[in-house]
Each structure stands twice: as C-alpha cells, then as structure tokens.
N, C-alpha and C. Protein backbone atom coordinates (compact mmCIF):
# COMPACT_ATOMS: atom_id res chain seq x y z
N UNK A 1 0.83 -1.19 0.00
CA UNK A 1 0.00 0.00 0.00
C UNK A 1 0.87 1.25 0.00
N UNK A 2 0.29 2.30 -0.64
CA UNK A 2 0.86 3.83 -0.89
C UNK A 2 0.51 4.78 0.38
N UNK A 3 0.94 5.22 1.11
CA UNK A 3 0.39 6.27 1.90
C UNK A 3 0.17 7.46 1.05
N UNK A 4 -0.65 8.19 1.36
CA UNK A 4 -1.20 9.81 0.55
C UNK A 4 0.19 10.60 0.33
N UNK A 5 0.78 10.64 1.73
CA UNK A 5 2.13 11.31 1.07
C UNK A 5 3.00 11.23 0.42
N UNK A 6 2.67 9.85 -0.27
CA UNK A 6 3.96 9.83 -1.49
C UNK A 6 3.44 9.91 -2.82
N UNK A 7 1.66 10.18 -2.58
CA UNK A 7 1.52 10.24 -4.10
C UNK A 7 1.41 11.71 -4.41
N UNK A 8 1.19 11.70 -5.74
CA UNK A 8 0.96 13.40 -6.28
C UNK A 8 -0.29 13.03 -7.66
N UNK A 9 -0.61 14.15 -7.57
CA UNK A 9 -1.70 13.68 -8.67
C UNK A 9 -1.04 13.15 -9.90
N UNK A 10 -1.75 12.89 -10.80
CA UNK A 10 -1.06 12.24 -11.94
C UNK A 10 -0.34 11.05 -11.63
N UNK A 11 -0.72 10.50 -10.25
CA UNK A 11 0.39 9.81 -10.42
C UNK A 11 -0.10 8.19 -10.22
N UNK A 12 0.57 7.19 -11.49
CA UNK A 12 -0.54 5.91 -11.63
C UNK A 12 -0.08 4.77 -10.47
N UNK A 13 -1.24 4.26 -10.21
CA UNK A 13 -1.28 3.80 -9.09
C UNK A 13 -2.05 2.20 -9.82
N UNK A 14 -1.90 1.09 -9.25
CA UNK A 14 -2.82 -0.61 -9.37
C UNK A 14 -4.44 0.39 -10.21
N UNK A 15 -4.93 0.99 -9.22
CA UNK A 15 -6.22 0.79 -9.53
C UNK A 15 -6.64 2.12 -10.74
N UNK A 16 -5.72 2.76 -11.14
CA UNK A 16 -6.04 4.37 -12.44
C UNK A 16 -5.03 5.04 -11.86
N UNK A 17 -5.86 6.16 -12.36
CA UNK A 17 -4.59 7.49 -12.39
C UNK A 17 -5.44 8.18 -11.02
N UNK A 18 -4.24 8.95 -10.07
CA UNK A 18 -4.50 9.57 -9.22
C UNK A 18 -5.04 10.96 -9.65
N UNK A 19 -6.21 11.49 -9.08
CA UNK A 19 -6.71 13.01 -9.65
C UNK A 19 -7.39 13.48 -8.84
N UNK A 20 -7.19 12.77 -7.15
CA UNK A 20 -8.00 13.94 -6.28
C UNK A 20 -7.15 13.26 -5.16
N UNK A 21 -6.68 13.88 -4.27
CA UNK A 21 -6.32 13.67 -2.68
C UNK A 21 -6.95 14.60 -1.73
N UNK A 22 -8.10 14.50 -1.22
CA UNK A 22 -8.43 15.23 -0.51
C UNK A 22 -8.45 15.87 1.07
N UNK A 23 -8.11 16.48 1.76
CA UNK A 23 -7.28 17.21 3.21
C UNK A 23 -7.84 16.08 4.31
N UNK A 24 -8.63 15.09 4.32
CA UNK A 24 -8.95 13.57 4.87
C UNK A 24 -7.97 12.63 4.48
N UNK A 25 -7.28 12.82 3.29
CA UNK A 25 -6.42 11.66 2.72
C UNK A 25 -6.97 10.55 1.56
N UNK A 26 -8.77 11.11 1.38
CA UNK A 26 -8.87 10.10 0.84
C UNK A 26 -8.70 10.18 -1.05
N UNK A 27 -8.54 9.19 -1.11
CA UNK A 27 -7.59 9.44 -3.02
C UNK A 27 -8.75 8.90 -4.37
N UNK A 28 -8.88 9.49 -4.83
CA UNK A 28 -9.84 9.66 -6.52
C UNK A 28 -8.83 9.04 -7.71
N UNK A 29 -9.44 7.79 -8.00
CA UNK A 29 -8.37 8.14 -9.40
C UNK A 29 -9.80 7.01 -10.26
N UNK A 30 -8.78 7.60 -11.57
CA UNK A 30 -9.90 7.53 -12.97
C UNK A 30 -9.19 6.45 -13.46
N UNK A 31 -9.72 5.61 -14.65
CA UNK A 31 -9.49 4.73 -15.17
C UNK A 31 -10.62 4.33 -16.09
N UNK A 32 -9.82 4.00 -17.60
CA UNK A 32 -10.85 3.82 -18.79
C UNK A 32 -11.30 2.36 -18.63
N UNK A 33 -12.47 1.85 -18.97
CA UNK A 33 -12.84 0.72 -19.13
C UNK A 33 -12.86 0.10 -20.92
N UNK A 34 -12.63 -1.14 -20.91
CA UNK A 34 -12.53 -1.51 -22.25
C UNK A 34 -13.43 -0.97 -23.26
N UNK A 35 -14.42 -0.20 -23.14
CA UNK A 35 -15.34 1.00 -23.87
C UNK A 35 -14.53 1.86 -24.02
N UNK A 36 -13.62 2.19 -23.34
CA UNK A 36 -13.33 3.58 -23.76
C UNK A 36 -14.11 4.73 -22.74
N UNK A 37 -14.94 4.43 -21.82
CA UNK A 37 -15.42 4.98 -21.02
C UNK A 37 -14.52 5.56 -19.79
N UNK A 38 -14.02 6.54 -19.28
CA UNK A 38 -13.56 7.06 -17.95
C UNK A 38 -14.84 6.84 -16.79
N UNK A 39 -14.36 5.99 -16.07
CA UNK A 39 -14.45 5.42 -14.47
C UNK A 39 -13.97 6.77 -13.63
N UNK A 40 -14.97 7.09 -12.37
CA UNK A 40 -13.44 7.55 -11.25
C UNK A 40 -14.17 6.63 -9.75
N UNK A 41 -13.22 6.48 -9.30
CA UNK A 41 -13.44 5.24 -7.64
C UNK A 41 -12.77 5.51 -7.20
N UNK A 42 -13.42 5.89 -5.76
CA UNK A 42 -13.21 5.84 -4.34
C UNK A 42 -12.46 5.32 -3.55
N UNK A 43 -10.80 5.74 -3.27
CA UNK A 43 -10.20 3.90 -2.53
C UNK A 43 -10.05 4.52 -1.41
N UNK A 44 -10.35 5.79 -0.59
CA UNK A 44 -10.32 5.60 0.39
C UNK A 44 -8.99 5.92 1.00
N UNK A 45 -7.69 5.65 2.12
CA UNK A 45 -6.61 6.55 1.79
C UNK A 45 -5.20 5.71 1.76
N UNK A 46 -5.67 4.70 0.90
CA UNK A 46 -4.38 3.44 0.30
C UNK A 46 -4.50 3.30 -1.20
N UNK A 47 -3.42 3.47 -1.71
CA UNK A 47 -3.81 3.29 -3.24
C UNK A 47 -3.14 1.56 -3.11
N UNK A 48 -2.83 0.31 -4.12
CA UNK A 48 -1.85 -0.38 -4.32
C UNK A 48 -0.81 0.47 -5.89
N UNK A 49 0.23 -0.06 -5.49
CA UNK A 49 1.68 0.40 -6.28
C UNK A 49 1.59 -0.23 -7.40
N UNK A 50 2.14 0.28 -8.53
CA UNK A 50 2.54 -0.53 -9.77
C UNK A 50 3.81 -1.11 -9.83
N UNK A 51 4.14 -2.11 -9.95
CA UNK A 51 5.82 -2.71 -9.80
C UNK A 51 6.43 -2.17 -10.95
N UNK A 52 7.65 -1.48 -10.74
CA UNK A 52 8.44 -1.48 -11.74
C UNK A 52 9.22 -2.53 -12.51
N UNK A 53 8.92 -2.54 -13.93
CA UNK A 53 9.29 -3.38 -14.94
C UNK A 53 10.27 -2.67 -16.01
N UNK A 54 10.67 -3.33 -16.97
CA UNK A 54 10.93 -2.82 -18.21
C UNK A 54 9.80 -1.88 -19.08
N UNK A 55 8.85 -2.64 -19.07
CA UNK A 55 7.55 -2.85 -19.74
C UNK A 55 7.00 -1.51 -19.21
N UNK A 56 6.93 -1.43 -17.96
CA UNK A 56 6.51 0.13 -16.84
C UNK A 56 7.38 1.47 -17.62
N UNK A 57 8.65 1.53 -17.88
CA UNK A 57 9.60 2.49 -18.34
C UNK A 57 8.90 2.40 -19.67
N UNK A 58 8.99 2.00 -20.60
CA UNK A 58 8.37 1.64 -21.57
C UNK A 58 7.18 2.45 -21.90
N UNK A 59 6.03 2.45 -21.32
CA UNK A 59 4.71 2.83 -20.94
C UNK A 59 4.82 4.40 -20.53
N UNK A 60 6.17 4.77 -19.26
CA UNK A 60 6.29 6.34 -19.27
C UNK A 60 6.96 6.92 -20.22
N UNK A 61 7.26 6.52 -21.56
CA UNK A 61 7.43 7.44 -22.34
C UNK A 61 9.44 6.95 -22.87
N UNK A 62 10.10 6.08 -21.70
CA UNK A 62 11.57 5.94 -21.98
C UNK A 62 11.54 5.03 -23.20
N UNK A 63 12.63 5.24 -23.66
CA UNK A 63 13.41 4.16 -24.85
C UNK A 63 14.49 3.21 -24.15
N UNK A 64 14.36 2.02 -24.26
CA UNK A 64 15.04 1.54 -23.69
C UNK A 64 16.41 0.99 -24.41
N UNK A 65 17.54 0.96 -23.95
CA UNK A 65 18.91 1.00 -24.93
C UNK A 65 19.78 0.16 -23.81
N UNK A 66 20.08 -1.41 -23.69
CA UNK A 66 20.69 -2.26 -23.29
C UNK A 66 20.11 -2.03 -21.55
N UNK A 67 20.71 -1.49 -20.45
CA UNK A 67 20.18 -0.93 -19.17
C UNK A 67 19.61 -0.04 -19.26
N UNK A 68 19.90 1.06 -20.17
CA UNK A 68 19.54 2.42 -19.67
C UNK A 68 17.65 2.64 -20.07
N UNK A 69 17.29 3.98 -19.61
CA UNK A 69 16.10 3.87 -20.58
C UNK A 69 15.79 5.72 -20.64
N UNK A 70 15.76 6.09 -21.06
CA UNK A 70 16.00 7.27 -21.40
C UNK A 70 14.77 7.88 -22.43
N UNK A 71 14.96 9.55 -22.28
CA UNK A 71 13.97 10.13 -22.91
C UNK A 71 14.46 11.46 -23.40
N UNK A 72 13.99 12.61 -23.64
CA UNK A 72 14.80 13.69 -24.09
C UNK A 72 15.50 14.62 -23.00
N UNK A 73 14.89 13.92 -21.61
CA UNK A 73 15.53 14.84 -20.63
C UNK A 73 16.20 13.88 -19.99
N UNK A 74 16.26 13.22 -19.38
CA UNK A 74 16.41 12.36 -18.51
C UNK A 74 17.02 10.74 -18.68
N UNK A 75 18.04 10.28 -18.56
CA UNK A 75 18.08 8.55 -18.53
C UNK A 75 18.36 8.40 -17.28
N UNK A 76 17.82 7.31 -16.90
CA UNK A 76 17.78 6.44 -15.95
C UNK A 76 18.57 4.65 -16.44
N UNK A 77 19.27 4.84 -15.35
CA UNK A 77 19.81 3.04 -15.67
C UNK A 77 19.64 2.46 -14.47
N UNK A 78 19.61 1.32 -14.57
CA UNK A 78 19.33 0.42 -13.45
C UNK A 78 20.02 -1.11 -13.72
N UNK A 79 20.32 -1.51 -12.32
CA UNK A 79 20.84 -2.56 -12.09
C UNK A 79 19.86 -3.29 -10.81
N UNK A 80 19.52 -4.27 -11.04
CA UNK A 80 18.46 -5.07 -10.93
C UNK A 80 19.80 -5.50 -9.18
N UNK A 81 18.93 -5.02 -8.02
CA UNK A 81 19.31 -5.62 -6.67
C UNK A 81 19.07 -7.04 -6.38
N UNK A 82 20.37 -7.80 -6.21
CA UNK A 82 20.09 -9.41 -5.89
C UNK A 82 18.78 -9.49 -4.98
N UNK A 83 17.95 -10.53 -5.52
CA UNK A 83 16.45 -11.29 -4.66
C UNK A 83 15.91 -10.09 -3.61
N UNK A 84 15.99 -8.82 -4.13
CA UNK A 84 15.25 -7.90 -3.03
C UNK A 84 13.87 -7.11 -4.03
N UNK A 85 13.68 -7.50 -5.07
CA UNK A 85 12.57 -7.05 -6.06
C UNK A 85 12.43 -5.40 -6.24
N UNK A 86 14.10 -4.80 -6.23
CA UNK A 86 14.07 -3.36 -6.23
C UNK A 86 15.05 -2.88 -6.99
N UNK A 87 15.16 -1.77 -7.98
CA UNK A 87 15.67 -1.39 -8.92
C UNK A 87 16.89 -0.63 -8.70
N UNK A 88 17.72 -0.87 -8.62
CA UNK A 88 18.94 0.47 -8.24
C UNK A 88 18.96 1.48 -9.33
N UNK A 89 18.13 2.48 -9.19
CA UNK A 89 18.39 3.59 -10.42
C UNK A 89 19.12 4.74 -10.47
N UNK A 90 19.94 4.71 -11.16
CA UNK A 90 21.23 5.49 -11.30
C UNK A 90 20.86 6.99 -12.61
N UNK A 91 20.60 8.46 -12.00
CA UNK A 91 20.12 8.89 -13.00
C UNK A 91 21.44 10.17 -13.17
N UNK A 92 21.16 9.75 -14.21
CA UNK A 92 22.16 11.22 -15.04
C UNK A 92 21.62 11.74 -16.16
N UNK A 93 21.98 12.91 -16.72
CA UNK A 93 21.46 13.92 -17.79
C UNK A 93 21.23 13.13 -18.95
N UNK A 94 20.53 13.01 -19.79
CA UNK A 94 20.35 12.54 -20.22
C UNK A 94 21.81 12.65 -22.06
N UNK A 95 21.58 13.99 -21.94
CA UNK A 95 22.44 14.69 -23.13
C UNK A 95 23.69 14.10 -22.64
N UNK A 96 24.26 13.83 -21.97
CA UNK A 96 25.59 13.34 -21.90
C UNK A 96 25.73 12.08 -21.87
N UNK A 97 24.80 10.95 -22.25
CA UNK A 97 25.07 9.91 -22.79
C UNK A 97 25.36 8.98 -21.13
N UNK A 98 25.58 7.90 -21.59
CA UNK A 98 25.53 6.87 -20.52
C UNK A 98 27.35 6.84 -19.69
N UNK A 99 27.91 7.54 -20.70
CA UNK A 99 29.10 7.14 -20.02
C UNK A 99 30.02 8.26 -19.16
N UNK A 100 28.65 9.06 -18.86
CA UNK A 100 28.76 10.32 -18.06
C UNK A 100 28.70 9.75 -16.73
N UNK A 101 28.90 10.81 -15.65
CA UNK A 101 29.40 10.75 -14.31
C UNK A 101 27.73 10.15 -13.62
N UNK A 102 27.45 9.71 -12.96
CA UNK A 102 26.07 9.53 -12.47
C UNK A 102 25.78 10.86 -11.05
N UNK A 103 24.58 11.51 -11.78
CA UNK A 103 24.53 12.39 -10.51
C UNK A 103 23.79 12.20 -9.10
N UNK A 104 23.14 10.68 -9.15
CA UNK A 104 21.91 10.32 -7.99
C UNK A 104 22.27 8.91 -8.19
N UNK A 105 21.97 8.20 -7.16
CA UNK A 105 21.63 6.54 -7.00
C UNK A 105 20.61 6.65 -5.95
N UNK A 106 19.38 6.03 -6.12
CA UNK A 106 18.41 5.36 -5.26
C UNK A 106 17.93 4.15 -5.81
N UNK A 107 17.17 3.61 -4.94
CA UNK A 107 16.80 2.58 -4.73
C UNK A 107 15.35 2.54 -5.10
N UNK A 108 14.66 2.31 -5.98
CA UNK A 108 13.43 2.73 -6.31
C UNK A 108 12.63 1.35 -7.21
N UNK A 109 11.01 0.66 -6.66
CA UNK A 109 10.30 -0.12 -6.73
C UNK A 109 9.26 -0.13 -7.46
N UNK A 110 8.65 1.29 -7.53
CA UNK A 110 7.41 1.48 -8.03
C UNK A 110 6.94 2.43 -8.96
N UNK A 111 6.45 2.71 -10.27
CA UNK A 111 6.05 3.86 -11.30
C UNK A 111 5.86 4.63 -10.78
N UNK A 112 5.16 4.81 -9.60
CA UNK A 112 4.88 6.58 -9.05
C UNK A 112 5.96 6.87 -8.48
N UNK A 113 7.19 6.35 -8.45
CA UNK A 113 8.29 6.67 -7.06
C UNK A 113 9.26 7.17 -8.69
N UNK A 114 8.95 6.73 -9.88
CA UNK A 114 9.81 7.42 -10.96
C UNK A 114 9.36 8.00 -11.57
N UNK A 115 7.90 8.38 -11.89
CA UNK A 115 7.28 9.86 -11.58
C UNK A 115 7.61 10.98 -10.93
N UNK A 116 7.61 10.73 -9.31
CA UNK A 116 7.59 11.42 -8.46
C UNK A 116 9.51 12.17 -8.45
N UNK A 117 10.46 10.86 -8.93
CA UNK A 117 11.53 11.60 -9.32
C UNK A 117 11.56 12.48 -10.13
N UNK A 118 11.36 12.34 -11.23
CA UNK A 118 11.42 12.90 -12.70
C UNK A 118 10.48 14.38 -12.50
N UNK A 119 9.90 14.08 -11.56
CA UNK A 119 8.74 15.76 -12.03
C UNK A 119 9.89 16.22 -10.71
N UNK A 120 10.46 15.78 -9.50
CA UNK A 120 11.20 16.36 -8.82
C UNK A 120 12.70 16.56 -9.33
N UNK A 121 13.40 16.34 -10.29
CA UNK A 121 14.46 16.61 -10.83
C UNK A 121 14.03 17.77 -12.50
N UNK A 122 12.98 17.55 -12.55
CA UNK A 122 12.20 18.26 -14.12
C UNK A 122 11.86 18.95 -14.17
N UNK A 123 10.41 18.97 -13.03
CA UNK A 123 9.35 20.02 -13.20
C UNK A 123 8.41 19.96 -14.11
N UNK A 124 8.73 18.64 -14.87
CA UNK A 124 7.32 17.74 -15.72
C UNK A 124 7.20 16.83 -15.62
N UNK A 125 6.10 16.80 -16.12
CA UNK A 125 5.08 14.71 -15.74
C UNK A 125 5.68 14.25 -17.02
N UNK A 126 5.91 12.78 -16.57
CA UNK A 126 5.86 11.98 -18.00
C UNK A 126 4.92 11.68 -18.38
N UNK A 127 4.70 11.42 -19.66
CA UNK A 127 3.38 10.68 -20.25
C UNK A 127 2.77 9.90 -19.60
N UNK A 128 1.82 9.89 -20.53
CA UNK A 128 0.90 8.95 -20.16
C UNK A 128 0.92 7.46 -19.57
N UNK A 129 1.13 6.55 -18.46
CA UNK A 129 1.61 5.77 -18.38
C UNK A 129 1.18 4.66 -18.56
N UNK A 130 -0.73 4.31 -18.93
CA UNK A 130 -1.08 3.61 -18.93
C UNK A 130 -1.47 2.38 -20.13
C-alpha cells in the first residue's frame, strides 16, 4: 500500500490514475474501461503500487537501450538488486550519454516513485503511463 504522502496527482497507481487527494487523505483516481469509457473510484486513503518493470519504463514514455532507458531529458539506468525485487536507479542527464558521471543513486520499486523523481528533478510529468 501507498500512503497519501507519497503520491501526487497524476500519479498511476494498481487501480487508475491519481486526480484527487483530498485534506482527509482520501484518493480519486480515474481509469478507462474496455469502452473507452472514464471510471473515477473511491479507494479511500491506500492506493496499491505498480511494480516497476521494463515494460513500466516503456509505458512512461523511456526508450530503452541495453540498461539504460532514457527520454529527451532524462536517462535512468538500473541494475536489478540481488532477490530484493528493487531497482537500483542510477540517473544522469540525459544529453551526456551513458558514459557520463552519475549524478543520484536510489533505490526505487514502483512507477509513481519514478514519476515522483522525474517531475522532482524536471518540473514535468511523464506521459501517459497507462
């Protein structure tokens, strides 16, 4: 489960996209149904996490190039942590290519936690993630 304070709007979560947190904690998010119809539901003040994959980077908009996965601002590389199901992501500028200095290492599990980087190193959302 997500506590309220680590999400931000926009930000995709198991059950849609986050688009209301309200001063109770409790969280709104939308989601299309195979119509093509927009849903929004009630969860109350736990979202569940999306696991980070290849497939997840993929979906926010990166290109993926051997480890790295990168976009016009930003690459991220990662080295997969022995049997702990968590990503070591190593981010540097993107314009200087992979064999630049790395300016951050964390430890990061879940699509909204590389959201929540990227708009905190950016100052923009990635695409669409779903």
């Amino acid at each position: 489960m997500i506590k309220t304070n680590q999400l931000r709007l926009g930000n995709f979560v198991t059950e849609g996209k986050v688009v209301s947190i309200d001063d109770k904690g409790t969280i709104i998010v939308e989601k299309y149904d195979r119509n093509g119809v927009k849903n929004r539901f009630i969860l109350g003040s736990n979202a569940n996490p999306i696991q980070l994959t290849a497939l997840e980077f993929l979906k926010l908009g990166f290109t993926a190039h051997h480890n790295d996965y990168y976009n016009k601002t930003l690459a991220l590389k990662y080295d997969f942590v022995k049997n702990s199901g968590v990503f070591k992501v190593l981010v540097y500028p993107a314009e200087l290519g992979s064999a630049s200095s790395v300016m951050e290492s964390i430890l990061i599990r879940y699509v909204h936690e590389v959201q929540n980087c990227y708009f905190g190193l950016t100052g923009k959302e990635l695409p669409n993630g779903e």
